[in-house]
PDB file of N, CA and C in Angstrom:
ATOM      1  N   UNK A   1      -7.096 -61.014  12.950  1.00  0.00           N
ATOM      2  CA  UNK A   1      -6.926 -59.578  12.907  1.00  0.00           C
ATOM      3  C   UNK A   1      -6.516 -59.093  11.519  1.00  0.00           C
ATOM      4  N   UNK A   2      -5.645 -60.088  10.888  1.00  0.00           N
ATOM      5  CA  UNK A   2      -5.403 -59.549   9.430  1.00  0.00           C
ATOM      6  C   UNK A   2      -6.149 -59.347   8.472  1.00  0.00           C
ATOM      7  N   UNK A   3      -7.757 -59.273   8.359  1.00  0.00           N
ATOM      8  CA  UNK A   3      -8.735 -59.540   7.652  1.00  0.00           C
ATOM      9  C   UNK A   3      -9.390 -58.359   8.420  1.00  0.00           C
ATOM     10  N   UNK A   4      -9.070 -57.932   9.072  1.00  0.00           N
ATOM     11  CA  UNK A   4      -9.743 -56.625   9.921  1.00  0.00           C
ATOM     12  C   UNK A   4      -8.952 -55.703   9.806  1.00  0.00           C
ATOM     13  N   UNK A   5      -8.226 -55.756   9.353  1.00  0.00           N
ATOM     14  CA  UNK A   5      -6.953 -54.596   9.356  1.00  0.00           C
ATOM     15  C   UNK A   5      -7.519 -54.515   7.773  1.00  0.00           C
ATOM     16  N   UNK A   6      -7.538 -55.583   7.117  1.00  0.00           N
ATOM     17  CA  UNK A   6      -7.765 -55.490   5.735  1.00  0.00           C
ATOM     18  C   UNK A   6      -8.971 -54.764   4.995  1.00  0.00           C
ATOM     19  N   UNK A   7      -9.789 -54.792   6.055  1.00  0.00           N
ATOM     20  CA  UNK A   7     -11.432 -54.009   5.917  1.00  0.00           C
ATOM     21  C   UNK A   7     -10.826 -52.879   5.980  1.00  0.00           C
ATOM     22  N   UNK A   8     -10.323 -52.418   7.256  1.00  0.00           N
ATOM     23  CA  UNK A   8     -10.501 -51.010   7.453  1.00  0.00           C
ATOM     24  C   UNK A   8      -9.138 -50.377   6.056  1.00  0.00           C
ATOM     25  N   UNK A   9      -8.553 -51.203   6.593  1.00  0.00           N
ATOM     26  CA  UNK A   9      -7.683 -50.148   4.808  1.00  0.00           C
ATOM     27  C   UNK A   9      -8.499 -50.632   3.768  1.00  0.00           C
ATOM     28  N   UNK A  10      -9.250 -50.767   3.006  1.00  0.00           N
ATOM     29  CA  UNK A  10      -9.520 -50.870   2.655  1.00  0.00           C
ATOM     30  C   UNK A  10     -11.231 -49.903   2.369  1.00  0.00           C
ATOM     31  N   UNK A  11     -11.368 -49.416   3.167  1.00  0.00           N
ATOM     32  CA  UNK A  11     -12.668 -48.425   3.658  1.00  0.00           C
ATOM     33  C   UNK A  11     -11.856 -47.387   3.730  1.00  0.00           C
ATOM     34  N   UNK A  12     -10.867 -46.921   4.302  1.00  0.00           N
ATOM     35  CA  UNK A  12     -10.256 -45.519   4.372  1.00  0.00           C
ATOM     36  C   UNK A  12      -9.363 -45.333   3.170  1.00  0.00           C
ATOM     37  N   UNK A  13      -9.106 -46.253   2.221  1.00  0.00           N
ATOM     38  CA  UNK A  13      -8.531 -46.094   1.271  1.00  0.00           C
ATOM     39  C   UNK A  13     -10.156 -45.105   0.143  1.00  0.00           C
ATOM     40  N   UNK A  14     -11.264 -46.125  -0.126  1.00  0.00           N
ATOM     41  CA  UNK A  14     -12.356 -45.769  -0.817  1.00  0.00           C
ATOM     42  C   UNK A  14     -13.118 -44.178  -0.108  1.00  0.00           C
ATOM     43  N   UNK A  15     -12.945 -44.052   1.350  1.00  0.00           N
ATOM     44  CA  UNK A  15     -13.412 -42.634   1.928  1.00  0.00           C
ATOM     45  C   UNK A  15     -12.495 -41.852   1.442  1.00  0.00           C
ATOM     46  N   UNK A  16     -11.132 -42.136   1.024  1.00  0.00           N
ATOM     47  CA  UNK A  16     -10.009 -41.076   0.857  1.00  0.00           C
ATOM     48  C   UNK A  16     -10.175 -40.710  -0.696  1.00  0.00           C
ATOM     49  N   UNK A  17     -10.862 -41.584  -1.426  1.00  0.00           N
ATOM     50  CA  UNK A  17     -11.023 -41.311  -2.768  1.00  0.00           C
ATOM     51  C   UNK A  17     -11.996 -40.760  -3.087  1.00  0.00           C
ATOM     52  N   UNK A  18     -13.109 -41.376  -2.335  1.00  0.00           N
ATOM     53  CA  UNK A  18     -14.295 -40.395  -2.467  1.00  0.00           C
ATOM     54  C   UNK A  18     -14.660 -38.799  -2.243  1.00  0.00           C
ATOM     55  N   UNK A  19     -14.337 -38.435  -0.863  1.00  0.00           N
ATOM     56  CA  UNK A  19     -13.594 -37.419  -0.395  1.00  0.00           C
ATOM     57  C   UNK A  19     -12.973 -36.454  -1.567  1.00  0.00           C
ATOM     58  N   UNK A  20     -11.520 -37.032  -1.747  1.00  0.00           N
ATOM     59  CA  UNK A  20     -11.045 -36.004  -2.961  1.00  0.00           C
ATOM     60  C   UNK A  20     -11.907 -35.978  -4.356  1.00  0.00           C
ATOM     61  N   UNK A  21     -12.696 -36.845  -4.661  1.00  0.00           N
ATOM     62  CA  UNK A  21     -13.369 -36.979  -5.920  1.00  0.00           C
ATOM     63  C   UNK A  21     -14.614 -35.555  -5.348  1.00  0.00           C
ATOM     64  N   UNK A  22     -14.979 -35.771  -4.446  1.00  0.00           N
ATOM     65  CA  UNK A  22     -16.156 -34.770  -4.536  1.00  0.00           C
ATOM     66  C   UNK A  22     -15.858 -33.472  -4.127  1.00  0.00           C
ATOM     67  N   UNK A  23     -14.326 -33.318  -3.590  1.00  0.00           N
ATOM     68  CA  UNK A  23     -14.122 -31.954  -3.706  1.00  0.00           C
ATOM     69  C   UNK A  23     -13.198 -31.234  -4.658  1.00  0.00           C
ATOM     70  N   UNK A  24     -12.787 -32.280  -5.670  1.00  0.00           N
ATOM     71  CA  UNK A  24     -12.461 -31.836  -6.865  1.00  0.00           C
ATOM     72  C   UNK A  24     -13.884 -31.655  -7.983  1.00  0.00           C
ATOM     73  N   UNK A  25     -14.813 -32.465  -8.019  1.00  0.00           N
ATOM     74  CA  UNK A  25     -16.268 -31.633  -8.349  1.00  0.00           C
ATOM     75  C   UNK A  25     -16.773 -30.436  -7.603  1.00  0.00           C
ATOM     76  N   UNK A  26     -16.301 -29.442  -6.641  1.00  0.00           N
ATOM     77  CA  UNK A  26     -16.730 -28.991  -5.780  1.00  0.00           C
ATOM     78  C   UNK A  26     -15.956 -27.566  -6.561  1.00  0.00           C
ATOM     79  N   UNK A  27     -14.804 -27.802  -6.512  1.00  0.00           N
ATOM     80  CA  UNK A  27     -13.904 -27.141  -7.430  1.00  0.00           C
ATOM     81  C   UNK A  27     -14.378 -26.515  -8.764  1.00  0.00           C
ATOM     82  N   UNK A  28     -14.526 -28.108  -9.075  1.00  0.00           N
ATOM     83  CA  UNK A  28     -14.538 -28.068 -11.066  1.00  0.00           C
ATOM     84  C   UNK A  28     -16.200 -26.672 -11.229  1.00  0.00           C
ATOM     85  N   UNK A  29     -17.144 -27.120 -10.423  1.00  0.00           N
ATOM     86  CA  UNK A  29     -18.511 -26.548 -10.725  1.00  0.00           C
ATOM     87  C   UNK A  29     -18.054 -24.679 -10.251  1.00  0.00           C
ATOM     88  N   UNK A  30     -16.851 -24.514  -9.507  1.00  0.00           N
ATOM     89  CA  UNK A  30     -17.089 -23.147  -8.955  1.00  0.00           C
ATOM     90  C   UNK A  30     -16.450 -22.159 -10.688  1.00  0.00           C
ATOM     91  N   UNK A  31     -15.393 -23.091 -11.031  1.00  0.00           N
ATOM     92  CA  UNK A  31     -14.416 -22.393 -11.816  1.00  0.00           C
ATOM     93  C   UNK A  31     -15.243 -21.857 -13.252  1.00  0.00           C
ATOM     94  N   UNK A  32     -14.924 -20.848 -14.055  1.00  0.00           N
ATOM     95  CA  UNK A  32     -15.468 -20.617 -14.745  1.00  0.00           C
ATOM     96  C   UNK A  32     -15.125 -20.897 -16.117  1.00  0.00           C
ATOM     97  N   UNK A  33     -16.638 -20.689 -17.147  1.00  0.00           N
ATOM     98  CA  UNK A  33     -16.393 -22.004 -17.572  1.00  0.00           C
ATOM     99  C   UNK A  33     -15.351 -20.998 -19.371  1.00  0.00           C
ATOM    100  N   UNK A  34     -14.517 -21.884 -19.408  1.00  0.00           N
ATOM    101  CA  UNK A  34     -13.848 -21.120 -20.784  1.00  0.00           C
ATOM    102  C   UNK A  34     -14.403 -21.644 -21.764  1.00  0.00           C
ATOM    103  N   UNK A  35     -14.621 -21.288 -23.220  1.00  0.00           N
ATOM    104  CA  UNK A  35     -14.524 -21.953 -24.330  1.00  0.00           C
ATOM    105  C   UNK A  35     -13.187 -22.366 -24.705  1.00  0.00           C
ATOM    106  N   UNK A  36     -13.084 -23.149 -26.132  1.00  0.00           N
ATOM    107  CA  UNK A  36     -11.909 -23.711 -26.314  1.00  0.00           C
ATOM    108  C   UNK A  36     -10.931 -22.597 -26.866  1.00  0.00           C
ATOM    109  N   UNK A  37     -11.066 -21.557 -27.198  1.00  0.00           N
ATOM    110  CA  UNK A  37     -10.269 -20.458 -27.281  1.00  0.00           C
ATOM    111  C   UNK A  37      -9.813 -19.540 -26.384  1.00  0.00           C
ATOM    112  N   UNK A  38     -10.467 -20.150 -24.849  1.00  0.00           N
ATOM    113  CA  UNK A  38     -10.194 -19.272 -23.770  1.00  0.00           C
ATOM    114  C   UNK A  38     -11.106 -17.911 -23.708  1.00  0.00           C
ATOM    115  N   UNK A  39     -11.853 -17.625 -24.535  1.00  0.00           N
ATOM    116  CA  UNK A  39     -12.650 -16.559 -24.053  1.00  0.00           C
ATOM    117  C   UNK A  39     -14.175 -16.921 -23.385  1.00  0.00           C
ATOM    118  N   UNK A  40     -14.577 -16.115 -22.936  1.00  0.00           N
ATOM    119  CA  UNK A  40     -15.915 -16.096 -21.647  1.00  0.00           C
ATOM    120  C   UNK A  40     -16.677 -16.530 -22.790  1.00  0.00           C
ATOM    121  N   UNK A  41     -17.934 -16.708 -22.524  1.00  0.00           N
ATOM    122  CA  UNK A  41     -19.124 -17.264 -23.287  1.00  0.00           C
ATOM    123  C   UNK A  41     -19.695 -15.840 -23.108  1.00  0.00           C
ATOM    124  N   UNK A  42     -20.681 -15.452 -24.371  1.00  0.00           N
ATOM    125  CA  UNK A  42     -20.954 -13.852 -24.231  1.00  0.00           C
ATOM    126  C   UNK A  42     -22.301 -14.001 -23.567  1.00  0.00           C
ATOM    127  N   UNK A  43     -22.835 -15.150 -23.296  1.00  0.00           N
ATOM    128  CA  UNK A  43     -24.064 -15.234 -22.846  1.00  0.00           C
ATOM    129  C   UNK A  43     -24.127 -15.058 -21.170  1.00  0.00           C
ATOM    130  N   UNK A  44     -23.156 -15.728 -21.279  1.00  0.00           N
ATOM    131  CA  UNK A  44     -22.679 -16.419 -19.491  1.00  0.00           C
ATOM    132  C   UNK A  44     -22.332 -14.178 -18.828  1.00  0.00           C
ATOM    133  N   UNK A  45     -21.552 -13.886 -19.960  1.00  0.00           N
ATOM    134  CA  UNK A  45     -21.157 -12.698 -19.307  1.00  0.00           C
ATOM    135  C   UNK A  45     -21.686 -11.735 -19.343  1.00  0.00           C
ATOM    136  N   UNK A  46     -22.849 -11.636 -19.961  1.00  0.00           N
ATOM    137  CA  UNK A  46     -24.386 -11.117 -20.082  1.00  0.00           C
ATOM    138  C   UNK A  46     -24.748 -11.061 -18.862  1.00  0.00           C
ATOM    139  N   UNK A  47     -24.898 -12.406 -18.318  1.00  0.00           N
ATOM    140  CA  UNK A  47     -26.072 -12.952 -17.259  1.00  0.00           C
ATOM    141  C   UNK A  47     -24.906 -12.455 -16.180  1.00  0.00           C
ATOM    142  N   UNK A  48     -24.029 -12.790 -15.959  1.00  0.00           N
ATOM    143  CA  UNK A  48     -23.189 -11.947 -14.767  1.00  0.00           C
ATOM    144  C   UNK A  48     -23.246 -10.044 -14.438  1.00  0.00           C
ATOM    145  N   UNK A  49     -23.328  -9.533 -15.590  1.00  0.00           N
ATOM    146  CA  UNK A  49     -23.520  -8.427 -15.707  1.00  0.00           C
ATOM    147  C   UNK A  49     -24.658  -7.908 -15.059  1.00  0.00           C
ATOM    148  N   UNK A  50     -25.798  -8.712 -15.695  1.00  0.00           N
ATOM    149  CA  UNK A  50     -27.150  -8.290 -15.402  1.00  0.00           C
ATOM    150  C   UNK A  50     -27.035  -8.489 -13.535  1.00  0.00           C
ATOM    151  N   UNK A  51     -26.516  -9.392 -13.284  1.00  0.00           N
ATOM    152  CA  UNK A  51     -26.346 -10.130 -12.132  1.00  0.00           C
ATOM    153  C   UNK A  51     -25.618  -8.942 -10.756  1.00  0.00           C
ATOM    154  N   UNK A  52     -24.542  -7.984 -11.317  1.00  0.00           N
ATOM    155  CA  UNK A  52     -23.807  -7.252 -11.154  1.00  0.00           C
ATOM    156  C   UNK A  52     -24.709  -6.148 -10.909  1.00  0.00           C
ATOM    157  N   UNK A  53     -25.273  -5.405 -11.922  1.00  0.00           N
ATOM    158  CA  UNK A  53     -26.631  -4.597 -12.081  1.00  0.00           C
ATOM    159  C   UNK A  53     -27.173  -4.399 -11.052  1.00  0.00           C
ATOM    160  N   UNK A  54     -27.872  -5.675 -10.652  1.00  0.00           N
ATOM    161  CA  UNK A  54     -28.965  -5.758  -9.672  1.00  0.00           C
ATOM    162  C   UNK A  54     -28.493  -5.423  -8.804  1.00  0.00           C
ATOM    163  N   UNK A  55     -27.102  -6.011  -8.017  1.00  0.00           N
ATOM    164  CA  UNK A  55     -26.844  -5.954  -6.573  1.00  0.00           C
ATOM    165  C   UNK A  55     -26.552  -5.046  -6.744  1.00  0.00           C
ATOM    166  N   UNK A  56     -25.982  -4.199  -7.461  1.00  0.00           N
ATOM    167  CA  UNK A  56     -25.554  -2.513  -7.047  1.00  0.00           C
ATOM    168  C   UNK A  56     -26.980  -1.800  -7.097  1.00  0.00           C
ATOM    169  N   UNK A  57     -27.910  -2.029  -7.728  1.00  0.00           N
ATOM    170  CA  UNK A  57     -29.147  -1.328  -7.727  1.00  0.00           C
ATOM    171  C   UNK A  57     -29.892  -1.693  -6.058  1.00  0.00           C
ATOM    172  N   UNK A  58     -29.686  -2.880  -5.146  1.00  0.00           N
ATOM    173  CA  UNK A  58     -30.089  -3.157  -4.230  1.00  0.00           C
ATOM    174  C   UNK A  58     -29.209  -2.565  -3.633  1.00  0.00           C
ATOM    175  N   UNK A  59     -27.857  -1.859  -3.289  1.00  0.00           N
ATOM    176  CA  UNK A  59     -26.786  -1.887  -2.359  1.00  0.00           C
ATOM    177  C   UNK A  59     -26.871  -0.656  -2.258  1.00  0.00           C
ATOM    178  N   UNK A  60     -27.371   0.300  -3.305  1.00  0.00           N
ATOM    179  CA  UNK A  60     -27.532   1.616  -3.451  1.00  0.00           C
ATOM    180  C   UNK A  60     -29.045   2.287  -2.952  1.00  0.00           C
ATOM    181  N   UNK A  61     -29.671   1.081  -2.952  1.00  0.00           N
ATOM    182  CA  UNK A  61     -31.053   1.372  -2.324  1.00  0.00           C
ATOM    183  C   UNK A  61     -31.510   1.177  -0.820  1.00  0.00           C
ATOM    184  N   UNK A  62     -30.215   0.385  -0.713  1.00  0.00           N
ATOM    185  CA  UNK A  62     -30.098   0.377   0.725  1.00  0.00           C
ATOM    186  C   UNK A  62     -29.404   1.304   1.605  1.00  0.00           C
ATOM    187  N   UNK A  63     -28.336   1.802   0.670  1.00  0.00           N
ATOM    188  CA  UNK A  63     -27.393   3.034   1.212  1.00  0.00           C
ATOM    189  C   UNK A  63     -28.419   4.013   1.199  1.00  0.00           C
ATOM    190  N   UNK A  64     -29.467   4.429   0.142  1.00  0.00           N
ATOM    191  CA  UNK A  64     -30.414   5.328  -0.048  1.00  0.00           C
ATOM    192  C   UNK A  64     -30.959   5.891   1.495  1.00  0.00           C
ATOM    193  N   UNK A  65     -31.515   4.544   1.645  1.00  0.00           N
ATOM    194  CA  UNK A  65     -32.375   3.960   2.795  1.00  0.00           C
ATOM    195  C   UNK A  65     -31.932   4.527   4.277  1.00  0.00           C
ATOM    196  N   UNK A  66     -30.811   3.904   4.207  1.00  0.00           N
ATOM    197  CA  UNK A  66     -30.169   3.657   5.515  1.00  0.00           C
ATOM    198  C   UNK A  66     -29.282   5.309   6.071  1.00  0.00           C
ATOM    199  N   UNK A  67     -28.922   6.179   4.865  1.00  0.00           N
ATOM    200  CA  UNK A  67     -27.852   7.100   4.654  1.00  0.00           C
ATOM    201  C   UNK A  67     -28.307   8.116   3.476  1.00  0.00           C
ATOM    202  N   UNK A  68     -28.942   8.533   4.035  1.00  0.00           N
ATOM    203  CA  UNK A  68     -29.720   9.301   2.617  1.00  0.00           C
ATOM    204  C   UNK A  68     -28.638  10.553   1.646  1.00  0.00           C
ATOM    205  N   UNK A  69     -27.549  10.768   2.536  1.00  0.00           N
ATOM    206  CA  UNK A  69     -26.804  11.609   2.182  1.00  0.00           C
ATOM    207  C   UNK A  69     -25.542  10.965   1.337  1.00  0.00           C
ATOM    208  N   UNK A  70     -25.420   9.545   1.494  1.00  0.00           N
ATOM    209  CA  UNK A  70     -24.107   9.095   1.001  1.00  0.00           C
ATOM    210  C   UNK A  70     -23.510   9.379  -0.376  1.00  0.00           C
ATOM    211  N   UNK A  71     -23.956   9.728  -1.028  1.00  0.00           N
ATOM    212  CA  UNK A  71     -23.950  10.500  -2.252  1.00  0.00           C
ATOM    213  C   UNK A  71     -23.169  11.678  -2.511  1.00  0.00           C
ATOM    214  N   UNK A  72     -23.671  12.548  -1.852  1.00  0.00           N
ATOM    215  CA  UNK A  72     -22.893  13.569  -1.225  1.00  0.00           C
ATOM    216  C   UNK A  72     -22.191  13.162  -0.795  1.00  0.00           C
ATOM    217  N   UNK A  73     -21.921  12.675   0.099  1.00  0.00           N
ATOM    218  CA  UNK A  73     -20.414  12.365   0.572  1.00  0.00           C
ATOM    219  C   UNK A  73     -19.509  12.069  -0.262  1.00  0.00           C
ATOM    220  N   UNK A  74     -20.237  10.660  -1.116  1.00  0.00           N
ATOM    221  CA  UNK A  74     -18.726  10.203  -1.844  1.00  0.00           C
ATOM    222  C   UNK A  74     -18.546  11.177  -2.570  1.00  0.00           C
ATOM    223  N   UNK A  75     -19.185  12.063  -3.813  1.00  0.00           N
ATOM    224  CA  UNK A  75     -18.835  13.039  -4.818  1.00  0.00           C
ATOM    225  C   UNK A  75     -18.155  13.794  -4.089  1.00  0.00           C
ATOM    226  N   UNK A  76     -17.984  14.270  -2.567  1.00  0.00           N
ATOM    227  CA  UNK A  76     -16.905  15.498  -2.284  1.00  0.00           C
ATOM    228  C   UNK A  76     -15.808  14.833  -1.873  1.00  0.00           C
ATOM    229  N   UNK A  77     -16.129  13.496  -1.414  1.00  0.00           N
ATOM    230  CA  UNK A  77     -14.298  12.543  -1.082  1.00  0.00           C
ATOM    231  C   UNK A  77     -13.660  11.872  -2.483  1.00  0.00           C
ATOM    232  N   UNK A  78     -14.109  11.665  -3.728  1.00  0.00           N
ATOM    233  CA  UNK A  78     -14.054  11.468  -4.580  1.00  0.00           C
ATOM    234  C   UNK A  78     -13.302  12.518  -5.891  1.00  0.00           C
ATOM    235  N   UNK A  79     -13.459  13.964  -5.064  1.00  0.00           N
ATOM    236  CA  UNK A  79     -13.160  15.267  -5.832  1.00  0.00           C
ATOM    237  C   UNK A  79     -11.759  15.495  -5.312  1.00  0.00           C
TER     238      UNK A  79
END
């Protein structure tokens, strides 16, 4: 039995490492990325922008769509 006990710790030790290894890559890929001075990359924050752009140009075309008046609305709850 001591050679079986020894497998399995030994397997839940390597699943327990693996495990945290791939959700600390899971992590690392979400976070954004700094240069070594701590500021954004101007390219990266370009492409977010543009990125930003769009979905409000889709979110507004859907409000268009869906609520043709919403416009009106917000400018008089907005005043």
């Amino acid at each position: 039995m001591d050679a079986l006990e020894f497998v399995i710790s030994i397997v839940a030790m390597v699943l327990g490492a693996v495990t945290i290894w791939i959700l600390l890559l899971r992590k690392s890929r979400r976070r954004t990325q700094f240069e070594s001075s701590g500021k954004y990359d101007m390219g990266e924050l370009s492409s977010m922008a543009e990125s930003l752009i769009e979905r409000i140009d889709v979110l507004e075309s859907i409000l268009d769509a869906e609520v043709p008046e919403w416009r009106e609305q917000n400018e008089h709850g907005s005043q």
